[in-house]
Protein backbone atom coordinates (compact mmCIF):
# COMPACT_ATOMS: atom_id res chain seq x y z
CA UNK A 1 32.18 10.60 -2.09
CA UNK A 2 30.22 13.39 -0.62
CA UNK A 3 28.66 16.42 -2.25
CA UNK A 4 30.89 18.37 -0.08
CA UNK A 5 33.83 15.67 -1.07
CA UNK A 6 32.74 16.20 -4.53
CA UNK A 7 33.11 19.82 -4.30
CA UNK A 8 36.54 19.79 -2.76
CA UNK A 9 38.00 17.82 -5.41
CA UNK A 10 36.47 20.59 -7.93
CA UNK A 11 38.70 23.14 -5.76
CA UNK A 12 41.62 20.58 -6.21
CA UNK A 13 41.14 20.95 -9.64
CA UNK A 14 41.15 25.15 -9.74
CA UNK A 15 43.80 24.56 -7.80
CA UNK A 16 45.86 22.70 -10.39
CA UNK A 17 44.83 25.42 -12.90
CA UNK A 18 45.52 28.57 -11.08
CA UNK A 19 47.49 27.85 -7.59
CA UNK A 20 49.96 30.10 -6.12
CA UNK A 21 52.56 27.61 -7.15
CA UNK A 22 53.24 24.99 -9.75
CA UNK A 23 51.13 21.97 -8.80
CA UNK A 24 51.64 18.06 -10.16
CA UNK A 25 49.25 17.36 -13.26
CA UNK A 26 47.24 14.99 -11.34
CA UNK A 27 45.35 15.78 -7.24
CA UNK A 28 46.79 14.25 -5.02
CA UNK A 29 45.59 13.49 -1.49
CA UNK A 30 47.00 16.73 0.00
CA UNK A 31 44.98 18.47 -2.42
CA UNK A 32 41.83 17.64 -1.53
CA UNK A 33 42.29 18.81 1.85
CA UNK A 34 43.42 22.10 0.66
CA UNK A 35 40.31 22.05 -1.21
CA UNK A 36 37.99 21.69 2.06
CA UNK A 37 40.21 24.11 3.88
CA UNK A 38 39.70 26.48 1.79
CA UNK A 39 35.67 26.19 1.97
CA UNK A 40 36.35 26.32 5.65
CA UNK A 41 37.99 29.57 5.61
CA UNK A 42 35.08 30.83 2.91
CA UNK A 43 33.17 30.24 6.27
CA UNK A 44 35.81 31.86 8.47
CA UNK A 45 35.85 28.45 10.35
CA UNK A 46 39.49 28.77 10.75
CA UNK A 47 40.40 26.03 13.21
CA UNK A 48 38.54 23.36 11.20
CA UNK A 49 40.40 24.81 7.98
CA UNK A 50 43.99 24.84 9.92
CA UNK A 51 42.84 21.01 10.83
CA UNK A 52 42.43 20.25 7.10
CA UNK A 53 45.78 22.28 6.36
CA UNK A 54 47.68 20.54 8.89
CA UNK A 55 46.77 16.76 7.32
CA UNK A 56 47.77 18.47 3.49
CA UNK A 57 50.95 19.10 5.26
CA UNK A 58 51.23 15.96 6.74
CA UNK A 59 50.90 14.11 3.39
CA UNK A 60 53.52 16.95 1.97
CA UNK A 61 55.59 19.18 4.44
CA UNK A 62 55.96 21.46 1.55
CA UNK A 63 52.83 21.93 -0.08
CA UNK A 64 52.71 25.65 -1.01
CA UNK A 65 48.84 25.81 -0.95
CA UNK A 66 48.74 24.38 2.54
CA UNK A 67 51.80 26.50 3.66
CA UNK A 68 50.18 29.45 2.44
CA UNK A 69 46.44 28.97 3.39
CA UNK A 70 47.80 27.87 7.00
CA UNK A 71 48.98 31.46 7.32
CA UNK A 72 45.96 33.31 6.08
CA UNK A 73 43.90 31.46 8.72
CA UNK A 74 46.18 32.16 11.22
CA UNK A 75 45.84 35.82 10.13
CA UNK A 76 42.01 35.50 10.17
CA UNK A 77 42.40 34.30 13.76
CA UNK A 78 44.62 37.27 14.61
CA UNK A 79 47.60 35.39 15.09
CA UNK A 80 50.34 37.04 12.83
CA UNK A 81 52.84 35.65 14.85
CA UNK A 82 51.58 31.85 14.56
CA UNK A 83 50.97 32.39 10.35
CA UNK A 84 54.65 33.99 9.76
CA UNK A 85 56.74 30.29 10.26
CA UNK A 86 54.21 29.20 7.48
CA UNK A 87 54.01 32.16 5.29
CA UNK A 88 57.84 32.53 5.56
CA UNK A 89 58.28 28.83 4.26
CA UNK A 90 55.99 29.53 1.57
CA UNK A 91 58.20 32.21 0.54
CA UNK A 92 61.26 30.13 0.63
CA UNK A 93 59.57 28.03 -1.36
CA UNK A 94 58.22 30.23 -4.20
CA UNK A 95 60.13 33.55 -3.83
CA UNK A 96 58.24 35.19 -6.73
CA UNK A 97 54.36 34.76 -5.36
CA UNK A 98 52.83 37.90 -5.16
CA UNK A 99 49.94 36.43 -2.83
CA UNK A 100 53.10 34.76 -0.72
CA UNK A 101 54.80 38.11 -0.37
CA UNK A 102 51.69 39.99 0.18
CA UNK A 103 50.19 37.87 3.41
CA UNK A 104 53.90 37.68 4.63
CA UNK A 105 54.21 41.56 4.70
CA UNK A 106 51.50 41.96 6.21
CA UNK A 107 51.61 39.50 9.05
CA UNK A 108 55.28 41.23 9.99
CA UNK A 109 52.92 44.47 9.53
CA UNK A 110 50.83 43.16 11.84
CA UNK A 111 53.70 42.15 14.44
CA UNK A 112 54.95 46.05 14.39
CA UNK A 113 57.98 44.54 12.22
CA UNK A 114 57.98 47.27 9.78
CA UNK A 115 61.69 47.32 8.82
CA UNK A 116 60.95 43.22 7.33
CA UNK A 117 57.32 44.14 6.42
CA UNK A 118 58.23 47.03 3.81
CA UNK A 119 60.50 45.33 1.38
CA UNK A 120 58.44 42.58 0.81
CA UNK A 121 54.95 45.26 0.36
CA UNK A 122 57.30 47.53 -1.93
CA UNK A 123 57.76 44.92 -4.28
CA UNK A 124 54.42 43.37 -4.70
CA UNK A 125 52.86 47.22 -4.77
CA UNK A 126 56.08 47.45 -7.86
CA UNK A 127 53.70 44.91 -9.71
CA UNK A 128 50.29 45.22 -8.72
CA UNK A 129 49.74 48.17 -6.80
CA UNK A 130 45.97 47.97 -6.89
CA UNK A 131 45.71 44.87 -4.78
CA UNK A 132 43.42 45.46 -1.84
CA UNK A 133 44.04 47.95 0.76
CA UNK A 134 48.13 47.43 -0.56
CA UNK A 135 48.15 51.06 -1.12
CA UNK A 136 47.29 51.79 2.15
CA UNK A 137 50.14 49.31 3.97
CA UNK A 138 52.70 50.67 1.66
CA UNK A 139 51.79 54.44 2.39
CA UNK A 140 51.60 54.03 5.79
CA UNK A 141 55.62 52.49 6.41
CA UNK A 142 56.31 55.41 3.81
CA UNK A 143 54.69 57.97 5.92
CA UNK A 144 56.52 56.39 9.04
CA UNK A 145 59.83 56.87 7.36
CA UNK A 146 58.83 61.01 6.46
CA UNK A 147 58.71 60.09 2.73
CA UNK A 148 55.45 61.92 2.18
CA UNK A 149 55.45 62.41 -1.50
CA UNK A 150 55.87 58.37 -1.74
CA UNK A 151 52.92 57.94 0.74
CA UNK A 152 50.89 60.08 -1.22
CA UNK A 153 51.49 58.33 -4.08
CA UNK A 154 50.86 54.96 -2.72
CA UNK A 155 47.47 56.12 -0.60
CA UNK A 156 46.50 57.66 -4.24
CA UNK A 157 47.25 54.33 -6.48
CA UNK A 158 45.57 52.25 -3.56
CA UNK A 159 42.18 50.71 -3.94
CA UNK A 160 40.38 49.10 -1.45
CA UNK A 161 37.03 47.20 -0.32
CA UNK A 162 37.00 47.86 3.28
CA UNK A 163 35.36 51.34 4.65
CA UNK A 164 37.59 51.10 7.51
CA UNK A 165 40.94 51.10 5.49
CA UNK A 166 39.50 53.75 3.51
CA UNK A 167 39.16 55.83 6.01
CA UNK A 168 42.13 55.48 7.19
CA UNK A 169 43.83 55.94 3.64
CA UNK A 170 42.08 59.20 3.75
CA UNK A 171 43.30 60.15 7.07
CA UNK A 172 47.15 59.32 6.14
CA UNK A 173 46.66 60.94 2.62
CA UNK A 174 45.71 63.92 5.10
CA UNK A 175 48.72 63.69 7.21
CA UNK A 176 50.93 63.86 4.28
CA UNK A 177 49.67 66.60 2.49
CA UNK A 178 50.08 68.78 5.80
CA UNK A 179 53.54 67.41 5.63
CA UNK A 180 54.10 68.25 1.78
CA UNK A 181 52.99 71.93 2.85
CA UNK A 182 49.65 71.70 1.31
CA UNK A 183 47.50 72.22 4.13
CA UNK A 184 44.50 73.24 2.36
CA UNK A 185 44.32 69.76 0.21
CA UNK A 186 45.11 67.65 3.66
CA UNK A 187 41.77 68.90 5.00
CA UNK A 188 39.52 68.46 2.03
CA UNK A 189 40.76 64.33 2.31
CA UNK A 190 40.02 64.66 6.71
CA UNK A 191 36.35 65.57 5.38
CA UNK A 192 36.10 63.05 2.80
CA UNK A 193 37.51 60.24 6.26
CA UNK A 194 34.50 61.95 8.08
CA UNK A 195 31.99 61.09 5.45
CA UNK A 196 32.91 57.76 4.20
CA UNK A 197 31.85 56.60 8.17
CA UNK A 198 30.45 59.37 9.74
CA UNK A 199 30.08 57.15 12.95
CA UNK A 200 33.42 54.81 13.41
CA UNK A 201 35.25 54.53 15.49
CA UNK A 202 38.30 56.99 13.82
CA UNK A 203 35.52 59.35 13.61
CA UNK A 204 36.96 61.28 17.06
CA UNK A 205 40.61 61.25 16.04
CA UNK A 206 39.51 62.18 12.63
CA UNK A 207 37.84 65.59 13.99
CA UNK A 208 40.96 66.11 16.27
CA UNK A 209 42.81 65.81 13.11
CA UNK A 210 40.58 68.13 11.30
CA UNK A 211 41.03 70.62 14.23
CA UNK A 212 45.07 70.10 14.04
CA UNK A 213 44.88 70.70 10.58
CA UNK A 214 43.09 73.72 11.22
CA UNK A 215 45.61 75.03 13.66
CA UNK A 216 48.82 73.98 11.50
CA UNK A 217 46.85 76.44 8.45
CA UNK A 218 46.70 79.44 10.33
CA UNK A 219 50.45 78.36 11.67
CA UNK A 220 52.03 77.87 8.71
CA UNK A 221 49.89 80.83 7.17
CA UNK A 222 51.66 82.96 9.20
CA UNK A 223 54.67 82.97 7.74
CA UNK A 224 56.52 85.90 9.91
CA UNK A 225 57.66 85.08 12.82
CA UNK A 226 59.81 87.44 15.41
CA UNK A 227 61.43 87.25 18.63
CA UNK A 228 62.79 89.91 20.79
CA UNK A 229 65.35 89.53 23.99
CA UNK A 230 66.27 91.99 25.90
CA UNK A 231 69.14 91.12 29.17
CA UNK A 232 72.29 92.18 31.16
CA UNK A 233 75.50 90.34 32.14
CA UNK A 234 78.69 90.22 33.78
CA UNK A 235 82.11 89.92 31.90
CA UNK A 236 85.26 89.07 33.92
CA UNK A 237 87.73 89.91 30.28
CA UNK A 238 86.02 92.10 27.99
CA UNK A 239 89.06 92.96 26.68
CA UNK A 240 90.61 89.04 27.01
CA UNK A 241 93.18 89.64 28.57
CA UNK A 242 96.09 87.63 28.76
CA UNK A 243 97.25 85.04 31.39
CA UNK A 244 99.74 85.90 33.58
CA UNK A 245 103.42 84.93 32.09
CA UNK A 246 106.00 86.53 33.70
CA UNK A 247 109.46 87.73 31.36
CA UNK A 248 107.30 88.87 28.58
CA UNK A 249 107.13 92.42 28.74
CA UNK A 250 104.06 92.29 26.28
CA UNK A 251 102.22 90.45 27.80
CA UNK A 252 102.74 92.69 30.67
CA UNK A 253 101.86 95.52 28.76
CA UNK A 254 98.38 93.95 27.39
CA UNK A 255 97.51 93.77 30.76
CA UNK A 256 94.58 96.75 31.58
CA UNK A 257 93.77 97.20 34.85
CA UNK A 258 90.19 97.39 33.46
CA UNK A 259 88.96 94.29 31.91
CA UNK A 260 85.60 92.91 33.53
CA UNK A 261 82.42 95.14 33.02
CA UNK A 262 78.31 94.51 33.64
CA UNK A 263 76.33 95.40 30.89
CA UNK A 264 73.17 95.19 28.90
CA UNK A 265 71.92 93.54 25.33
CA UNK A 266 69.14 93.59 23.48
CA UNK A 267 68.58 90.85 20.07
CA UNK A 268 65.95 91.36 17.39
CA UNK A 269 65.33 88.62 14.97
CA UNK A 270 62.34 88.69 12.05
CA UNK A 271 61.94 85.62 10.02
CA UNK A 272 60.18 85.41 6.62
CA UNK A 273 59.03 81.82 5.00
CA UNK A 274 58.84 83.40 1.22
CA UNK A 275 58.37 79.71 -0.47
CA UNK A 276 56.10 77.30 0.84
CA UNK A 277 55.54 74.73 -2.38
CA UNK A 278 55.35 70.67 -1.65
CA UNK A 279 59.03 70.16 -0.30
CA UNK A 280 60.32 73.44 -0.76
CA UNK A 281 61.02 76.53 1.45
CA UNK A 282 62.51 79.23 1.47
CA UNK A 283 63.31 81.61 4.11
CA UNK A 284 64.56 85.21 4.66
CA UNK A 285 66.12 86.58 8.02
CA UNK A 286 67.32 89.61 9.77
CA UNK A 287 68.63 90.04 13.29
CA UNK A 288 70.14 92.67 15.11
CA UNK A 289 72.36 91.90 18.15
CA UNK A 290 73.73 94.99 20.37
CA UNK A 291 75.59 94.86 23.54
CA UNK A 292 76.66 98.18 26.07
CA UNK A 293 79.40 97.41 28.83
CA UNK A 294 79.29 99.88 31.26
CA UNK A 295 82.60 100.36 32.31
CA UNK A 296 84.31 99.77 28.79
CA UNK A 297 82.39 100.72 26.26
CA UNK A 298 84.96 101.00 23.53
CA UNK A 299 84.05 97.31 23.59
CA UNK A 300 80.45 97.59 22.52
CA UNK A 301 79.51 95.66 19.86
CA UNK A 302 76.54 96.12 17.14
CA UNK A 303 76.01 93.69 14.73
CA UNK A 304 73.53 93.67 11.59
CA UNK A 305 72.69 90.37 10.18
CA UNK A 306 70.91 88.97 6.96
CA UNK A 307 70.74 85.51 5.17
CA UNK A 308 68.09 84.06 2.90
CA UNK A 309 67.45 80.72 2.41
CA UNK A 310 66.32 77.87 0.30
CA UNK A 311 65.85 73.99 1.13
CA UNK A 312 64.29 70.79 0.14
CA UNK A 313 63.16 67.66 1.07
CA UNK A 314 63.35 64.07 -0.40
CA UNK A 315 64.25 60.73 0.43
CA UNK A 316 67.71 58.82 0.26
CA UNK A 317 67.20 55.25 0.39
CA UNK A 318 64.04 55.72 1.98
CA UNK A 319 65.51 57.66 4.63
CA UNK A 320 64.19 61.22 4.92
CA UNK A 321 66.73 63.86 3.48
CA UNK A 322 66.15 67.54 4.03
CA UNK A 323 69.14 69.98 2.47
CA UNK A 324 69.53 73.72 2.67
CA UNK A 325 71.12 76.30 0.82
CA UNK A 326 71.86 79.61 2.07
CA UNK A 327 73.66 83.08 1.52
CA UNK A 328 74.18 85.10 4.98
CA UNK A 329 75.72 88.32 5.65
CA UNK A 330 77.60 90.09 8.81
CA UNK A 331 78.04 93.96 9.01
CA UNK A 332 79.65 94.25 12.41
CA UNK A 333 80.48 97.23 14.48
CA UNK A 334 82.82 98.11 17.25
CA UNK A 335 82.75 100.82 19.30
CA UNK A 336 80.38 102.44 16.96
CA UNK A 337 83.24 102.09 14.00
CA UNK A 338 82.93 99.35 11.03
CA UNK A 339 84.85 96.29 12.05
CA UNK A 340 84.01 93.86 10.47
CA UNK A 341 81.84 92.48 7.27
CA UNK A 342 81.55 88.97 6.25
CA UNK A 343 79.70 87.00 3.25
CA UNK A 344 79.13 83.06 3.70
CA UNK A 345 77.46 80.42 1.32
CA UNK A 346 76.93 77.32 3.31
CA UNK A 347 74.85 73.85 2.72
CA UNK A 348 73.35 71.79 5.13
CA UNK A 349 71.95 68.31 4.79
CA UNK A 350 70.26 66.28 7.46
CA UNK A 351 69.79 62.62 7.14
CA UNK A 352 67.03 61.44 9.49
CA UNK A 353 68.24 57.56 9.84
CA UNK A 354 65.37 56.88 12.18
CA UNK A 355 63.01 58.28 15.54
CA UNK A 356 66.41 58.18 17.60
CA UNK A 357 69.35 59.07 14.64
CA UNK A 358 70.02 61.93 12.81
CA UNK A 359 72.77 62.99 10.87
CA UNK A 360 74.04 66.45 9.67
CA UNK A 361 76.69 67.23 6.95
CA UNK A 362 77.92 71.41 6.19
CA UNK A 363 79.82 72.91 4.06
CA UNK A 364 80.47 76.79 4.67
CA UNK A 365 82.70 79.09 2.43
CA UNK A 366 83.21 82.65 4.04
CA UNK A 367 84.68 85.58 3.46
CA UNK A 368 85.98 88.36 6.10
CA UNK A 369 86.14 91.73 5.68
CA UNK A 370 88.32 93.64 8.49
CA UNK A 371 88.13 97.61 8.75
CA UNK A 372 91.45 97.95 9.69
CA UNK A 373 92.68 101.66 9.85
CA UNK A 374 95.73 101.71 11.79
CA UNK A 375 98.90 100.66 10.10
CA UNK A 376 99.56 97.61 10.39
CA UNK A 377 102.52 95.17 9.38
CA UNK A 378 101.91 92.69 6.17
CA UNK A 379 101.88 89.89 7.94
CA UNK A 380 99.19 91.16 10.41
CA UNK A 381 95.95 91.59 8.47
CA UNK A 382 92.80 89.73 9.18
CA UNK A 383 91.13 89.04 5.85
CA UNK A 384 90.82 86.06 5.07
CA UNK A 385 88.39 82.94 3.72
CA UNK A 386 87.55 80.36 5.95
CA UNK A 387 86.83 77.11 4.32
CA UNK A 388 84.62 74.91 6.86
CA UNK A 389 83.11 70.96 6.38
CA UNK A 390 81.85 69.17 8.94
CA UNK A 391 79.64 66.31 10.54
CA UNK A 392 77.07 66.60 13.76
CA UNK A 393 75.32 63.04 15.23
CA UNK A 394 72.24 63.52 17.28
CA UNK A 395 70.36 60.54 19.53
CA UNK A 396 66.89 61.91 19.87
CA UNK A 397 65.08 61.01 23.16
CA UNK A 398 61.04 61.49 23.90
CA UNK A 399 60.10 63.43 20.51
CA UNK A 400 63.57 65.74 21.31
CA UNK A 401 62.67 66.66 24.61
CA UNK A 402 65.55 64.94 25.35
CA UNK A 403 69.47 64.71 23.14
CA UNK A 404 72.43 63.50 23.02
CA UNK A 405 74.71 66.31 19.90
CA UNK A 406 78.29 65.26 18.60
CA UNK A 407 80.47 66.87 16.39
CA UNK A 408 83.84 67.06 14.25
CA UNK A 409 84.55 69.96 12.08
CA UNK A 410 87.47 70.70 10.28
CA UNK A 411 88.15 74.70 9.12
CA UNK A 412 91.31 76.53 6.88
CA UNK A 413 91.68 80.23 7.81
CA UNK A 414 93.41 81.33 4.21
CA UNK A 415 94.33 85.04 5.77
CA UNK A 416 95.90 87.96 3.92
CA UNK A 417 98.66 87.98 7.04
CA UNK A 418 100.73 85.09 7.12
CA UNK A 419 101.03 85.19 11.17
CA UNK A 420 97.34 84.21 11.47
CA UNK A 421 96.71 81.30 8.85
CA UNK A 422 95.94 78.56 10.12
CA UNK A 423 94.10 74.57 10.05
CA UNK A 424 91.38 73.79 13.01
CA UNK A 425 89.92 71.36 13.84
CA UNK A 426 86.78 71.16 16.24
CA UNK A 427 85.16 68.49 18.49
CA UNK A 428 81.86 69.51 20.05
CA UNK A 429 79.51 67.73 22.17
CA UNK A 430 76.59 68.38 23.80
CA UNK A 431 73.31 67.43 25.67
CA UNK A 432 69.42 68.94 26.76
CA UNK A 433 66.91 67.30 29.04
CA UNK A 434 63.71 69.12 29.16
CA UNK A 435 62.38 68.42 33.25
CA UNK A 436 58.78 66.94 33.74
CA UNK A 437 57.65 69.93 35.32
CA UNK A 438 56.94 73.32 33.49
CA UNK A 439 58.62 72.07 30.37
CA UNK A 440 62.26 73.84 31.50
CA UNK A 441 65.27 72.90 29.55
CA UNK A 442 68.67 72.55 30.63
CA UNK A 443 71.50 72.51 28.08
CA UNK A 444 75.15 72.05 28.22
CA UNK A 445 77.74 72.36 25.03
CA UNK A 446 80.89 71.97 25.43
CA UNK A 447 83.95 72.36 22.43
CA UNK A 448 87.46 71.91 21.76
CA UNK A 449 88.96 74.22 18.64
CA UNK A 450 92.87 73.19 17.94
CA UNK A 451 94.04 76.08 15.74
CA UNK A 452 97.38 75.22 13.69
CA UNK A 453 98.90 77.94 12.73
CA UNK A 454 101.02 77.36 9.59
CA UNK A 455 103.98 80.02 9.86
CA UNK A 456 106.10 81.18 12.60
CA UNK A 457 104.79 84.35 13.74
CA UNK A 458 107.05 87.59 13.04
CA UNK A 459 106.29 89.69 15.80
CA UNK A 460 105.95 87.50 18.68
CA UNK A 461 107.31 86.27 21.39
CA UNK A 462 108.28 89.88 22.04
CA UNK A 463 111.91 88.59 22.84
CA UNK A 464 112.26 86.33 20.56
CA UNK A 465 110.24 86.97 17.02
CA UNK A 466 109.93 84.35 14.79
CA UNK A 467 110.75 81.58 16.47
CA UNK A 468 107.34 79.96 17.61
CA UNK A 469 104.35 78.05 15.16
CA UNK A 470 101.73 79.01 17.35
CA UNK A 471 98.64 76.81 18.21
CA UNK A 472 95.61 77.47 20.33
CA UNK A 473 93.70 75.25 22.27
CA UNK A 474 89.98 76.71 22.91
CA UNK A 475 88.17 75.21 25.15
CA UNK A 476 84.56 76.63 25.48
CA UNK A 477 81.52 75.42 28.21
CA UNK A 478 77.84 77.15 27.70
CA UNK A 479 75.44 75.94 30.35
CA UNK A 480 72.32 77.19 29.70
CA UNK A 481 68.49 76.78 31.78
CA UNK A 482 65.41 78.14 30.05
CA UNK A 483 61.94 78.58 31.88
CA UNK A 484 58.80 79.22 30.14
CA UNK A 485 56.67 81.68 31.02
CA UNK A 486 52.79 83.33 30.06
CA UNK A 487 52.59 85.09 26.82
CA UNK A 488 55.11 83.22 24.35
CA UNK A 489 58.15 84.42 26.97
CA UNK A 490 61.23 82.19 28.36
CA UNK A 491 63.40 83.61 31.24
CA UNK A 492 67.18 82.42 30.77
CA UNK A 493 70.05 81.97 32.13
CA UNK A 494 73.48 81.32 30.41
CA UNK A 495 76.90 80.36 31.70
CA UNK A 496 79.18 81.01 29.01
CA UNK A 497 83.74 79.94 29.75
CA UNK A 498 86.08 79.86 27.69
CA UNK A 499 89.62 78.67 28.31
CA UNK A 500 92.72 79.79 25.44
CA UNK A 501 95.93 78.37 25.40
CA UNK A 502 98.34 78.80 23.46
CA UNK A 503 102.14 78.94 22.77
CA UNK A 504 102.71 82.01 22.69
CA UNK A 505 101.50 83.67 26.05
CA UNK A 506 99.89 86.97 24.15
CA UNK A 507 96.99 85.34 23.05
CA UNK A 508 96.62 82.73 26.52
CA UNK A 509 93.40 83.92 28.22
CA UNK A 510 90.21 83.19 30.34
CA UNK A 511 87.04 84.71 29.61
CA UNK A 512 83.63 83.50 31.78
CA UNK A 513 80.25 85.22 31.00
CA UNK A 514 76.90 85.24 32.92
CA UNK A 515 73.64 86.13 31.47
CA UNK A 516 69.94 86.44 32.12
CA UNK A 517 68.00 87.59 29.62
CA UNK A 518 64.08 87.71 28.71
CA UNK A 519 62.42 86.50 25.37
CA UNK A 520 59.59 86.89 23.41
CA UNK A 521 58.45 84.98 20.50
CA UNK A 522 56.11 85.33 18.05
């Protein structure tokens, strides 16, 4: 036997002692060439190991050793795809190999097959999570997925021996902490990436990320943010009138002969981010909202609004999970009287499934406060509490330049006058492309809201009083285009129709509004 014959049967031996799998108690033929392909691949000579792996298999189709050593030398050769049939046969074989499951994750890793790459890295970084550059592999599919505190925690357990993973681990770690909020920390680890190779080849992208980081900082520093619109539009029903139904003398009589106006608005809004802690925020808002119609301005409206905020962000079977809390209130004016006040509580959770899905669950409780100073019968007061839940789909497109929105909702209007409680229920649908030139959107909504009222209304049809269950069918189209301009400003345009009908001919009516307005945002 040769020295280097001698020495392989040596490796045969280790092999018996400490192999990935159990081994018989004596070497067998198949052995030995494990043995001298593994000295091979000491010398990255990876086709004259694969040769020596290939007659081990030959001699034993399953040999784990040879199974498993034919993949990493396909994997030093850059093939991930040619070492996966092997790897994944090794795995069939001996389910519970660590060194089996980490090769195999990381040739699917290397094939962009993240989705069968993560399980398998998850569990061996569950048992040894300092295995080299692991850490790394398993923050990075975390990071993909928007888990950032889980990608932290897997770039900080990581260890590795190669400068260029390190880097990178810095890099991500970077990444993440801008994502937890913690900008600050994220560039202290971007200048750690920029010494550890001053020269590489991440060294550019590094310094871009430095620079981003820099800019997200003074962004996120600024935690006020305001926008102002100012605008004018045409109304053809200010007063929504009803549809024409001749034989009912009230609808006859809600008829005006004035009921389309121009007219002017103006919209404040100031936003506050008063937590800004790892996966928390909170937020405070105000915005004011006024409108003046020239030629009926009994029907001016001035609303004061106020809602403060607080969400959070975690994971859900590895699928990002951001929730919300928040308390708003409505002080609205008409005609420069109180009309209206309202209190709501709602919740919002959005599921991101991946790049392309997202899913959005609320729950809203509110409460409505009518000034109502003329007297009025029982039945015909407005205050009520409007119990909401509901479910919006969105199919991203192009980091949402582009999307596809929608929607089912289902609301209960418990009101203080029988005549308007009622169950709805809401379909809405929508879609935005943003054009390749200028960046200008173009939006369309459209919704369907089937009220069901619940008791035959007393008053109405004028001659014939509680006879008819009334039920409304609104149907509602907003087209909208938005151009940006210089200076943080967007010139719009909105189309805004809505279509009632109903059973009982009072409260039938078409309403279409134009608007151009001009924004500013800070």
């Amino acid at each position: 036997m040769s020295a280097r014959g001698a020495l392989a049967a040596v490796v045969a031996l280790a092999l018996l002692a400490g192999a990935a799998s159990p081994v018989s108690a004596q070497p067998t033929e198949s052995d030995v060439f494990v043995a001298e392909g593994i000295l091979a691949l000491e010398d990255k000579k990876f086709d004259e190991a694969l040769a020596h792996f290939r007659l081990a298999l030959d001699g034993e189709p399953d040999h784990l050793d040879a199974l498993y050593y034919s993949g990493v030398a396909h994997m030093g050769r850059g093939k991930s795809a040619d070492a996966v049939p092997f790897l994944e046969k090794a795995r069939a074989r001996s389910p519970g190999e660590t060194s089996v499951a980490y090769q195999l994750g990381l040739a699917y890793f290397g094939l962009e097959r993240y989705r069968d790459a993560t399980p398998l890295l998850e569990e061996v970084f569950a048992r040894e999570p300092t295995l080299d550059s692991l850490g790394y592999y398993v923050g990075f599919l975390r990071y993909r997925r928007q888990d950032h505190d889980g990608a932290l925690k897997a770039f900080r357990a990581g260890r590795t021996t190669d400068p260029n993973i390190a880097q990178l681990t810095r890099l991500y770690t970077g990444l993440a902490l801008v994502a937890l909020g913690l900008p600050e920390q994220a560039a202290a680890e971007v200048e750690q990436a920029l010494r550890l190779q001053p020269a590489s080849p991440l060294t550019g992208p590094a310094e871009r990320l430095r620079e981003s980081i820099s800019s997200s900082t003074h962004a996120r520093g600024r935690r006020f943010r305001a926008a102002v619109t100012v605008g004018a539009f045409h109304d053809d029903n200010v007063t929504a009138r009803p549809e024409p139904a001749p034989g009912d003398s009230t609808v006859h009589d809600l008829r005006r002969p004035t009921h389309e106006s121009w007219g002017e608005l103006a919209a404040v809004r100031l936003e506050y981010d008063w937590l800004q802690r790892g996966p928390w925020e909170g937020t405070v808002a105000y915005s004011f909202f006024a409108n003046y119609n020239n030629d009926l301005p009994s029907f001016n409206l001035l609303d004061h609004a106020g809602s403060v905020s607080l969400g959070y962000r975690t994971t859900v079977r590895d699928l990002p999970l951001v929730s919300t809390l928040q308390y708003a209130y409505d002080y609205l004016e008409l005609d420069e009287q109180e009309f209206l006040q309202r209190h709501a509580v709602t919740l919002f959770s959005t599921l991101v499934e991946d790049a392309m899905n997202l899913t959005s669950a609320q729950l809203r409780i509110e409460v409505k406060e009518f000034s109502e100073e003329r007297p009025l019968a029982r039945e015909e007061f407005q205050d009520a509490v409007n119990w909401s839940v509901g479910l919006v789909h969105v199919l991203r497109f192009s980091q949402d330049r582009h999307f596809l929105r929608a929607g089912y909702r289902v609301d209960i209007d418990d009101t203080r006058g029988e005549n308007l409680d009622y169950i709805g229920h809401r379909l809405s649908g929508g879609a935005q492309v943003t054009l390749p030139w200028g960046a200008i959107r173009l939006s369309y909504d459209a919704a369907l809201h089937q009220r069901k009222y619940l008791h035959k209304h007393t008053t109405l049809p004028d001659d014939d009083p509680g006879t008819v269950r009334r039920q409304d069918n609104e149907y509602s189209h907003n087209v909208r285009v938005e151009v940006p301009l210089p200076g943080s400003l967007t010139l719009a345009g909105d189309f805004l129709g809505t279509i009632n009908e109903s059973r009982i001919a009072a409260f039938a009516y078409r309403r279409n509004v134009f608007t151009l307005s001009l924004g500013w945002a800070y």
